[in-house]
Protein backbone atom coordinates (compact mmCIF):
# COMPACT_ATOMS: atom_id res chain seq x y z
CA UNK A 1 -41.97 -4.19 -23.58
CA UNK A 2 -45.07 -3.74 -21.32
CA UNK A 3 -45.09 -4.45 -17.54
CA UNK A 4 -46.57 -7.74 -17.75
CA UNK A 5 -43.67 -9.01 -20.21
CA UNK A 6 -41.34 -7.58 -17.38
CA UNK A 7 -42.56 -8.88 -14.62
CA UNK A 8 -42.53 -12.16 -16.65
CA UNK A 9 -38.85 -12.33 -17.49
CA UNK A 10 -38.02 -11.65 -14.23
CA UNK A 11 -40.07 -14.35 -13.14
CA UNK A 12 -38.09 -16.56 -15.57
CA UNK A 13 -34.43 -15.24 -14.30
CA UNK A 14 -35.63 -15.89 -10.92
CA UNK A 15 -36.61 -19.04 -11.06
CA UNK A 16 -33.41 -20.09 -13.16
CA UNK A 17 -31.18 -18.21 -10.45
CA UNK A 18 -32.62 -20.74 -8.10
CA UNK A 19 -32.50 -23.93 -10.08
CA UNK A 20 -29.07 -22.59 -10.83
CA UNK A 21 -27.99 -22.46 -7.03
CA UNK A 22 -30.17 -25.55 -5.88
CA UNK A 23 -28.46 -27.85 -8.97
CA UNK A 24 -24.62 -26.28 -7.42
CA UNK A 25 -25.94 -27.41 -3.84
CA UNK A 26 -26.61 -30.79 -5.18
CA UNK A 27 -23.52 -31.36 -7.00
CA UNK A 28 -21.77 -30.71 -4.35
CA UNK A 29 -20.50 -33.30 -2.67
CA UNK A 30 -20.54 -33.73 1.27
CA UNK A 31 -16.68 -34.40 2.21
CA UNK A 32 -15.76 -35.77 5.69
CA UNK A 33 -12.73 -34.32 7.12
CA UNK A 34 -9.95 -36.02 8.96
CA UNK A 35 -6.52 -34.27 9.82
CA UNK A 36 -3.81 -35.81 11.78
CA UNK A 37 -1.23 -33.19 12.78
CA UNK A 38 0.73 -31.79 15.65
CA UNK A 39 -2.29 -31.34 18.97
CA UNK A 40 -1.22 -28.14 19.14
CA UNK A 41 -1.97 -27.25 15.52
CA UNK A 42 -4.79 -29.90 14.66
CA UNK A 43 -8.15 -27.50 15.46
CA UNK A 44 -6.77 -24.70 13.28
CA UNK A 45 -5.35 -26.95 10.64
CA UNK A 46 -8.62 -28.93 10.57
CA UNK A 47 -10.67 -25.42 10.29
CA UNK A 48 -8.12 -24.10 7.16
CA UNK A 49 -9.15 -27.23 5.57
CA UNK A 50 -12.85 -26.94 6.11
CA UNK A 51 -13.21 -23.47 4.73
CA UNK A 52 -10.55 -24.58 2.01
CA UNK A 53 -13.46 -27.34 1.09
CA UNK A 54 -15.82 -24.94 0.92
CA UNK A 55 -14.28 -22.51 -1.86
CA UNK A 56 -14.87 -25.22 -3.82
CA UNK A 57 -17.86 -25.41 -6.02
CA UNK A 58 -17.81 -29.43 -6.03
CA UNK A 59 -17.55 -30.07 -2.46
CA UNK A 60 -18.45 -29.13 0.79
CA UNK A 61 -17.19 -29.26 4.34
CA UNK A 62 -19.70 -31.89 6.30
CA UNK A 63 -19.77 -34.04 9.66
CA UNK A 64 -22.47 -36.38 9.09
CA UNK A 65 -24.30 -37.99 5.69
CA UNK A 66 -21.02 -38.50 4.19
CA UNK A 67 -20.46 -38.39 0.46
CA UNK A 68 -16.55 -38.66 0.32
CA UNK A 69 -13.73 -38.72 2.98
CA UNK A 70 -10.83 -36.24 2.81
CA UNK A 71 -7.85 -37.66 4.64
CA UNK A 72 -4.64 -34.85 5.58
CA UNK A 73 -1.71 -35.43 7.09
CA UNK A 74 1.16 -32.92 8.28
CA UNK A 75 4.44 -34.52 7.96
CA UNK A 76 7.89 -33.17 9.51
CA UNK A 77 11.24 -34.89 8.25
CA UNK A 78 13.45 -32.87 10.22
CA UNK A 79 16.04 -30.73 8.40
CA UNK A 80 16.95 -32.27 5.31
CA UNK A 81 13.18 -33.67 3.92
CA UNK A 82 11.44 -29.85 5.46
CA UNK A 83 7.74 -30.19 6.35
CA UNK A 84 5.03 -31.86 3.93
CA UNK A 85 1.25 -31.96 3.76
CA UNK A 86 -0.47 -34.97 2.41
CA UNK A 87 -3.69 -35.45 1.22
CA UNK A 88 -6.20 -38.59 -0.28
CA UNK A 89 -9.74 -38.42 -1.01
CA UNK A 90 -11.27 -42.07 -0.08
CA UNK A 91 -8.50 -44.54 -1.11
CA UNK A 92 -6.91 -42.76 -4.19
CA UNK A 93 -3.34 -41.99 -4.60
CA UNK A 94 -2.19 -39.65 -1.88
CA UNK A 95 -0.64 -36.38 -3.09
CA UNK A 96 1.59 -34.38 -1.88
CA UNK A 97 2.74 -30.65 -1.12
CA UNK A 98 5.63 -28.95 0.33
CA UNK A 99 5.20 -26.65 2.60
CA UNK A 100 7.40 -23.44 1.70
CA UNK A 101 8.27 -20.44 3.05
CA UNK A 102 4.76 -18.81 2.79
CA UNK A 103 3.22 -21.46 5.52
CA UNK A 104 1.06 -24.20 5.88
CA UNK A 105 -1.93 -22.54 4.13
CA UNK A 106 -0.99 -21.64 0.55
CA UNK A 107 0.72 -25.39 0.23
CA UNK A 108 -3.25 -26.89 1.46
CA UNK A 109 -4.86 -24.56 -0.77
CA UNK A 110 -2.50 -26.00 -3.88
CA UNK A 111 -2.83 -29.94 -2.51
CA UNK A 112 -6.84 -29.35 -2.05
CA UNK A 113 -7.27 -27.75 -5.49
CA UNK A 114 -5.58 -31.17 -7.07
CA UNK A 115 -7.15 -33.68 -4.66
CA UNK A 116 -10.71 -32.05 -4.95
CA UNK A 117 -10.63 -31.72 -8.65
CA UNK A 118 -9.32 -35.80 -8.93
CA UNK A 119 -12.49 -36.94 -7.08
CA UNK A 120 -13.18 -40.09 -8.83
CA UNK A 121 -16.82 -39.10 -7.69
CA UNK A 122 -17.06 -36.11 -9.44
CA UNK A 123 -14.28 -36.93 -12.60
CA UNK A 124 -16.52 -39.92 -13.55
CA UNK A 125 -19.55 -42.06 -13.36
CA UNK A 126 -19.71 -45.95 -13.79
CA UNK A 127 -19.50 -45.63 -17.68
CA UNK A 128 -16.44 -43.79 -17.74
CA UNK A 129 -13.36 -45.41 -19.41
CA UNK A 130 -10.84 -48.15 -16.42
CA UNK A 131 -7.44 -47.77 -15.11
CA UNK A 132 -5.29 -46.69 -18.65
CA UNK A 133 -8.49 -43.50 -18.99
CA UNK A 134 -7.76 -42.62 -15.06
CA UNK A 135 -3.85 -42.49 -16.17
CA UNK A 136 -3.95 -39.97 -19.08
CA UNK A 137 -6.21 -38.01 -16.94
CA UNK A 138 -3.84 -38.01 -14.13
CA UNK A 139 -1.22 -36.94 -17.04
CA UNK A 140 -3.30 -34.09 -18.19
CA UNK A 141 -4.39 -32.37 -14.63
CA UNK A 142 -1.45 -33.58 -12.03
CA UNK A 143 1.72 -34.25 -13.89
CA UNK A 144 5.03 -32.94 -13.10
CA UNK A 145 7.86 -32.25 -15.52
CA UNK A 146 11.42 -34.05 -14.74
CA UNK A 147 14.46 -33.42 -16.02
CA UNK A 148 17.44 -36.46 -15.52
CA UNK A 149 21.12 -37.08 -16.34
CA UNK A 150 22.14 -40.37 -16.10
CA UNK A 151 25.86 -41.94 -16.18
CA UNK A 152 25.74 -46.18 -16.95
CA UNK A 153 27.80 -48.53 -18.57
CA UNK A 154 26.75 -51.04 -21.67
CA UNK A 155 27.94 -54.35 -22.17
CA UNK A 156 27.32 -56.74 -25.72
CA UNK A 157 28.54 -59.72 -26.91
CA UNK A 158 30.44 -58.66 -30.25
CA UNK A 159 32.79 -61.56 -31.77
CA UNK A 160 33.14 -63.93 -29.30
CA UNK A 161 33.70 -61.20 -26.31
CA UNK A 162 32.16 -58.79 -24.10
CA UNK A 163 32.06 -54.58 -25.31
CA UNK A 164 31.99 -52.25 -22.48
CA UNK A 165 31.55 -48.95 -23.12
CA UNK A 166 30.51 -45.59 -20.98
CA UNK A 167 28.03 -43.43 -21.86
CA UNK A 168 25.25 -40.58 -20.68
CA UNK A 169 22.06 -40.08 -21.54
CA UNK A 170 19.51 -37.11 -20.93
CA UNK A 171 15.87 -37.51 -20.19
CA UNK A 172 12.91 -35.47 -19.71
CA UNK A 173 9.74 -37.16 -18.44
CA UNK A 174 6.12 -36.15 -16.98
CA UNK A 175 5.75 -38.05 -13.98
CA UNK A 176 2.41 -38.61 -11.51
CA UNK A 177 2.23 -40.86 -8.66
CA UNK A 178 1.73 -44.33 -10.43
CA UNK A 179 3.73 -43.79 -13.49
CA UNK A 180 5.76 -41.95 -15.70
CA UNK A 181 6.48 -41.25 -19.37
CA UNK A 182 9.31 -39.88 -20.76
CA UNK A 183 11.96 -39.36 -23.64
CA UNK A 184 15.69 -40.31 -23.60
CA UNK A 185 18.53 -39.74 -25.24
CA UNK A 186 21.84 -41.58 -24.36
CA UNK A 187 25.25 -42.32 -26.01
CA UNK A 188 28.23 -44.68 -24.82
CA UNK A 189 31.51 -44.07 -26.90
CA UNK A 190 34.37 -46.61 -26.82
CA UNK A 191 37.30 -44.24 -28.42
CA UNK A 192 40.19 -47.08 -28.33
CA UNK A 193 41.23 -48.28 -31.37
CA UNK A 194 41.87 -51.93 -32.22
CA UNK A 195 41.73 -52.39 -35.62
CA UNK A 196 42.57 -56.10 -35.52
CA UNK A 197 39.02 -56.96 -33.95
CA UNK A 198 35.81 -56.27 -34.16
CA UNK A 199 34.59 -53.90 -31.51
CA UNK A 200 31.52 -51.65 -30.83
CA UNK A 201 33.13 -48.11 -30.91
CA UNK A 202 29.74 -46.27 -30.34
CA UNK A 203 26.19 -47.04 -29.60
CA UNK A 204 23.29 -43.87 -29.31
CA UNK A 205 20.01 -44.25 -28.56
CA UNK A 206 16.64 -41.97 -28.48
CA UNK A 207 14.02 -43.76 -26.85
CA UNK A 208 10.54 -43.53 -25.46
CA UNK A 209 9.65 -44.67 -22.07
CA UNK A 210 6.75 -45.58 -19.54
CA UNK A 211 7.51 -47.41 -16.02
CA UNK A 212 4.93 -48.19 -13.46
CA UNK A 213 6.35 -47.18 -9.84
CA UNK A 214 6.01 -50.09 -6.77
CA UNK A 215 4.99 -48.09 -3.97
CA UNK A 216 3.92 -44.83 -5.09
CA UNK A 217 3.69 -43.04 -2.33
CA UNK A 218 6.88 -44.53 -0.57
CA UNK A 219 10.52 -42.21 -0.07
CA UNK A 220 11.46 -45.24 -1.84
CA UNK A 221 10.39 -47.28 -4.87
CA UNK A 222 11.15 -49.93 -7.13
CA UNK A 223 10.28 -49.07 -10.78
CA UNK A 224 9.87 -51.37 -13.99
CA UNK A 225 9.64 -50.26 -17.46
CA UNK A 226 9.63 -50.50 -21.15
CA UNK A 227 11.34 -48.40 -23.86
CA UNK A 228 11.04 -48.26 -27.53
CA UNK A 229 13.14 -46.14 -29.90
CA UNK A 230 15.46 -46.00 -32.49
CA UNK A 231 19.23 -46.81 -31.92
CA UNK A 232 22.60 -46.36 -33.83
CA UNK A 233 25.70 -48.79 -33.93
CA UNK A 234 29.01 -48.16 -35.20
CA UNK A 235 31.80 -50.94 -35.68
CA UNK A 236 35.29 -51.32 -36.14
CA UNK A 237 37.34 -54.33 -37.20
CA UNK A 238 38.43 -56.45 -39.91
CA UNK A 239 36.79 -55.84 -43.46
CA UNK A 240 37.69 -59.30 -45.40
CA UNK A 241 35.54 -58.09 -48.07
CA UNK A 242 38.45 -55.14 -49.21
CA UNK A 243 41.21 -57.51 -48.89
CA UNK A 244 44.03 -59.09 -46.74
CA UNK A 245 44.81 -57.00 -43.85
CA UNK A 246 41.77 -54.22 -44.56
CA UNK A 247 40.23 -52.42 -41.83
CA UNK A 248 36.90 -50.63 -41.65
CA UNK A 249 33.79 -48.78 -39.99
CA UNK A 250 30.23 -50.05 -40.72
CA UNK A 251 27.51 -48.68 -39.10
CA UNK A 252 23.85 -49.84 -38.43
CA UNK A 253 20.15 -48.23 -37.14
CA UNK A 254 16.77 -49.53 -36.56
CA UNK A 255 14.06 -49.99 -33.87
CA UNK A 256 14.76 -51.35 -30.70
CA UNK A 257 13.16 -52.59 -28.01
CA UNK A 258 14.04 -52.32 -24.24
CA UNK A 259 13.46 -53.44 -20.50
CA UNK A 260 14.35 -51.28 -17.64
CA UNK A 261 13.61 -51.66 -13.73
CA UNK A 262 15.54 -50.18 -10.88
CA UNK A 263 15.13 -48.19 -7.45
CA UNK A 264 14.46 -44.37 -7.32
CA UNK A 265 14.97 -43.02 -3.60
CA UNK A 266 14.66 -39.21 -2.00
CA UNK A 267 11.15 -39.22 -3.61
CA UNK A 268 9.80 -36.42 -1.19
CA UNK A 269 12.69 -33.94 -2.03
CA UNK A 270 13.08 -32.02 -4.91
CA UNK A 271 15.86 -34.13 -6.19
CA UNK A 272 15.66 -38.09 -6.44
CA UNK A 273 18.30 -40.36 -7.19
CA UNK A 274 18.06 -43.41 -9.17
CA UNK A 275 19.83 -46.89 -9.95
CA UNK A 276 18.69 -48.63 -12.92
CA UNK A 277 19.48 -52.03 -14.97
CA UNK A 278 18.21 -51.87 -18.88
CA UNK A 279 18.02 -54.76 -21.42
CA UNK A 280 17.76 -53.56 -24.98
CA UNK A 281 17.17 -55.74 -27.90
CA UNK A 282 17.63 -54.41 -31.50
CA UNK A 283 15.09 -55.45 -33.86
CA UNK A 284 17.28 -56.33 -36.83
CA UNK A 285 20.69 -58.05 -37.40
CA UNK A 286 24.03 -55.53 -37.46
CA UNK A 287 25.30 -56.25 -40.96
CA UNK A 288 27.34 -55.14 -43.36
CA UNK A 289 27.34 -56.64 -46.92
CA UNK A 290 30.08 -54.14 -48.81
CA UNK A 291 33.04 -55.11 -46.33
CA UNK A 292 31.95 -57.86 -44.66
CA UNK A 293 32.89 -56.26 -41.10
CA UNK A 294 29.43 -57.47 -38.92
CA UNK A 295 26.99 -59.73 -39.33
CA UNK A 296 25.73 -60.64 -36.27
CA UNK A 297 22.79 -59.62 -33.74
CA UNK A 298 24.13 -57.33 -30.75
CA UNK A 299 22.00 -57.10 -27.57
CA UNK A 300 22.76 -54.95 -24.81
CA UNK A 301 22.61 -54.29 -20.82
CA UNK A 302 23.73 -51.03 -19.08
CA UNK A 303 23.83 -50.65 -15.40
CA UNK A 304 23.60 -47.06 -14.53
CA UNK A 305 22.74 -44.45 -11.85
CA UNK A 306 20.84 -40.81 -12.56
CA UNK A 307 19.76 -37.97 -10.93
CA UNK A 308 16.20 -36.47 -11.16
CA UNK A 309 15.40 -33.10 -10.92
């Protein structure tokens, strides 16, 4: 390759170098900074947060010709709820970060890395998908993985009376601000025998769940959901069908279809407690043709409480 052809390509790799580093300065959005903290902490908290901006290669720290707002805030509940940083670009979601035993720094570097990268500004343009596109995103990037145990108790209507029966169910959900989704297993047992009426003596469920949270970024929340799923129904009672005096077990399974809404409190900590009220409707009739022992539809409520973790 002669000199000419050198001095060419370098020429070339120059010139991209610089459209390279002139296109990053572009996209790079200029972010207004607010921080309200302790006076005696706000300067050096506001100057972590500035160079924090700047690491980033879709944003940069600015004070005038503003392109997007970053909002933080330093929050102290005392003993029990430890020390919190929040954090909202324009008039998203706010999230939030503990702040450990390393300091204040790490936990801003991990809250800037998911507010700056949720940008709606730099995630999407005015052609990009509405509110259900913004939610899997949120799923993908942000989520957080829950673990429950619930306790609750389930009441139906069998033969003219009301069942009751305990039970506990397991769930495991991935959870973001505004929602959550989940899967759930529960089962309520009713172990006493009594053979001379029809009773539900078990009911299990596995069921898949999204709920919509009230105030998202509140200690405390009201929740609503719905649940779909399959679930399993064993009777006991009376089986006319084998004769005088004949006793037997039938069991049932199908889809079902559920409600659920309740209050979920202790939302900053790292364990949140729940109370909960669930409808569930089964979508087929409990019957049982060989012994004749149900035949009726059997809708259920259980009131419960749960622990997140």
């Amino acid at each position: 390759m002669g000199r000419a052809a050198l001095r060419g390509l370098a020429a070339v790799v120059a010139a991209a170098a610089v459209a390279g580093t002139s296109g990053a300065a572009r996209a790079q959005l200029r972010t207004c900074v607010n921080v309200e903290a302790p006076a005696a902490n706000a300067d050096a908290i506001t100057r972590l947060v500035r160079t924090e901006i700047d690491r980033h290669p879709t944003h940069r720290a600015a004070t005038t010709d503003c392109e997007t707002y970053l909002s933080i805030e330093v929050i102290d509940l005392g003993a029990q709820g430890g020390q919190w940083v929040t954090g909202r670009i324009g008039t998203q979601v706010p999230q939030r970060e503990r702040i450990g035993g390393d300091g204040i720094a790490p936990a801003i570097e991990r809250l800037l890395t998911v507010v700056l990268h949720n940008d709606p500004l730099v995630l999407r343009g005015p052609e990009s998908g509405g509110w259900l596109i913004r939610q899997e995103r949120e799923l993908q990037l942000r989520s957080r993985m829950r673990i429950g145990v619930e306790a609750y108790e389930i009441g139906a209507w069998v033969a003219g009376g009301l069942a009751t029966l305990p039970g506990v169910a397991i769930s495991a959900r991935r959870e973001v601000s505004t929602l959550y989704i989940g899967l759930r297993l529960g089962g309520a047992l009713d172990p006493a025998a009594r053979p001379d009426a029809l009773h539900l003596q078990a009911q299990l469920d596995a069921q898949l769940e999204a709920a919509l949270y009230a105030r998202p970024s509140a200690a405390v929340s009201l929740f609503a959901g719905v649940l779909v799923g399959a679930v399993y129904q064993r009777f006991e009672g009376p089986a006319p069908l084998d004769g005088v005096g004949a006793t037997g077990v039938a069991t049932t399974m199908g889809l079902s279809l559920a409600v659920r809404a309740g209050v979920e409190t202790l939302r900053f900590a790292d364990v949140h407690l729940l109370a909960f009220l669930e409808l569930e409707a089964p979508a087929f009739v409990s019957r049982d043709p060989d012994q004749g022992i149900v035949n009726q539809w059997v809708p259920s409520s259980a009131l419960g409480v749960g622990v997140l973790f």
